[in-house]
Structures are given as structure tokens and as C-alpha cells.
C-alpha atoms as a PDB file:
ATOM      1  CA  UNK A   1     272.202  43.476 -63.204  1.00  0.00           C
ATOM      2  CA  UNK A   2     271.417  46.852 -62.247  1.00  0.00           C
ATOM      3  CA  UNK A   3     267.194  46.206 -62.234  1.00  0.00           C
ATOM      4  CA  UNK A   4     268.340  43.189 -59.878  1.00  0.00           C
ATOM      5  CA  UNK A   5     269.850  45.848 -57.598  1.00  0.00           C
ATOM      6  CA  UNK A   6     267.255  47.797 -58.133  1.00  0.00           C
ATOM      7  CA  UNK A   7     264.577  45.873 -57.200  1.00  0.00           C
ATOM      8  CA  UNK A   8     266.820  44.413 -53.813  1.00  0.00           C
ATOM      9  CA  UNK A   9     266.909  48.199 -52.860  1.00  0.00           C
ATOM     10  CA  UNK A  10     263.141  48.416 -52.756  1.00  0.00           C
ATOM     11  CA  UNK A  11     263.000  44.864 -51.547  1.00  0.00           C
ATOM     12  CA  UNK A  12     265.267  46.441 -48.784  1.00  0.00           C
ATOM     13  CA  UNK A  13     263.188  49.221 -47.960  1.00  0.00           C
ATOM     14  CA  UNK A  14     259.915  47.639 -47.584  1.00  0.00           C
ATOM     15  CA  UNK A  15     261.825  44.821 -45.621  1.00  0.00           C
ATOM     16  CA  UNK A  16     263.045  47.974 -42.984  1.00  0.00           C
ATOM     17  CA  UNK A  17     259.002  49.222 -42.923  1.00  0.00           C
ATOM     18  CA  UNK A  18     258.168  45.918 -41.749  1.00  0.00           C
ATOM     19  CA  UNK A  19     261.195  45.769 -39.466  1.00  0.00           C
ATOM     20  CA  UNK A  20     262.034  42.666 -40.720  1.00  0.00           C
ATOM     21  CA  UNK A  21     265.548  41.636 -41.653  1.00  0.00           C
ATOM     22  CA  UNK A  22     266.223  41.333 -45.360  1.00  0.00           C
ATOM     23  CA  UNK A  23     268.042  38.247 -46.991  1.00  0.00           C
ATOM     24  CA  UNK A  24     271.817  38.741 -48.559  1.00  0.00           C
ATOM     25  CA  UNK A  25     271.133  39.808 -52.620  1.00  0.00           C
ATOM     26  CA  UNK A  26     272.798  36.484 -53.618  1.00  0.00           C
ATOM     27  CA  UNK A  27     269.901  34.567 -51.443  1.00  0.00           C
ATOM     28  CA  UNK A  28     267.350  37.420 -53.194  1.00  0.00           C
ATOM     29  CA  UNK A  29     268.329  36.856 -57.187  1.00  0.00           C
ATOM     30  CA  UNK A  30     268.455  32.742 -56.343  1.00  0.00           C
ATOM     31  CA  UNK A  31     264.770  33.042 -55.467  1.00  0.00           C
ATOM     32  CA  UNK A  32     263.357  34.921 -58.225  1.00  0.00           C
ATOM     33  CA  UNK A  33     261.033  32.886 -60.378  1.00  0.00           C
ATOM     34  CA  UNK A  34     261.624  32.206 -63.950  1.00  0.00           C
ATOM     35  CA  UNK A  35     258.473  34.713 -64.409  1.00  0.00           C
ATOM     36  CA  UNK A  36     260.554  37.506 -61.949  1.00  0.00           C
ATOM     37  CA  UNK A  37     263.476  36.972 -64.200  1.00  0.00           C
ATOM     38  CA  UNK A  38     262.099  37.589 -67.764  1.00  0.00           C
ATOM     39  CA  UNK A  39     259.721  40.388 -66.473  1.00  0.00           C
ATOM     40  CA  UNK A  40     263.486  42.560 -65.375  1.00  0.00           C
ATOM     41  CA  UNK A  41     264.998  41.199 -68.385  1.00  0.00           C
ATOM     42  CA  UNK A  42     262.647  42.295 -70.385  1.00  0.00           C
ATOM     43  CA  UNK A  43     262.179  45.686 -68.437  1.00  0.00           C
ATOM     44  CA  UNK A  44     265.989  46.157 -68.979  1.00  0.00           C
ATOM     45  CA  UNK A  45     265.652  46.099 -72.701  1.00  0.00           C
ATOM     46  CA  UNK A  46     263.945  49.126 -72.509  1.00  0.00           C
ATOM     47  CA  UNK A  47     266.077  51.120 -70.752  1.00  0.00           C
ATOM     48  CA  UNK A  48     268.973  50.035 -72.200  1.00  0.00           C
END
């Protein structure tokens, strides 16, 4: 769950540089694709 976070942080921060308002992180995980999903799985393998 952490690379989730993670990743909602940066989504976060670019989401401030536009000045646009980010979506809640429950909104953010629901709308990963399957693709998004096994790419931070699979990233949190190796740093595990």
C-alpha cells in the first residue's frame, strides 16, 4: 500500500503545480488500471 501512497503524493504534487484540486486517495486507487496496478505491485516486490 505504501507505492499507492506513494504515487498519490506525487499525484498530489503535480495536481498543486497545475493548481488543480486533487481527488480523495480512495477515488485515486479505484481508477488505476489493471496495467497501473501490476506495474506498483510488481515495483513493490522489489523493494520489499
Amino acid at each position: 500500500m505504501t507505492m499507492y501512497q506513494e504515487g498519490y503524493r506525487f499525484y498530489c504534487e503535480m495536481c498543486e503545480s497545475f493548481g488543480i484540486e486533487a481527488i480523495p486517495f480512495r477515488y485515486y486507487v479505484l481508477q488505476l488500471s489493471q496495467e497501473q496496478l501490476t506495474a506498483y505491485n510488481e515495483q513493490a516486490q522489489f523493494v520489499i
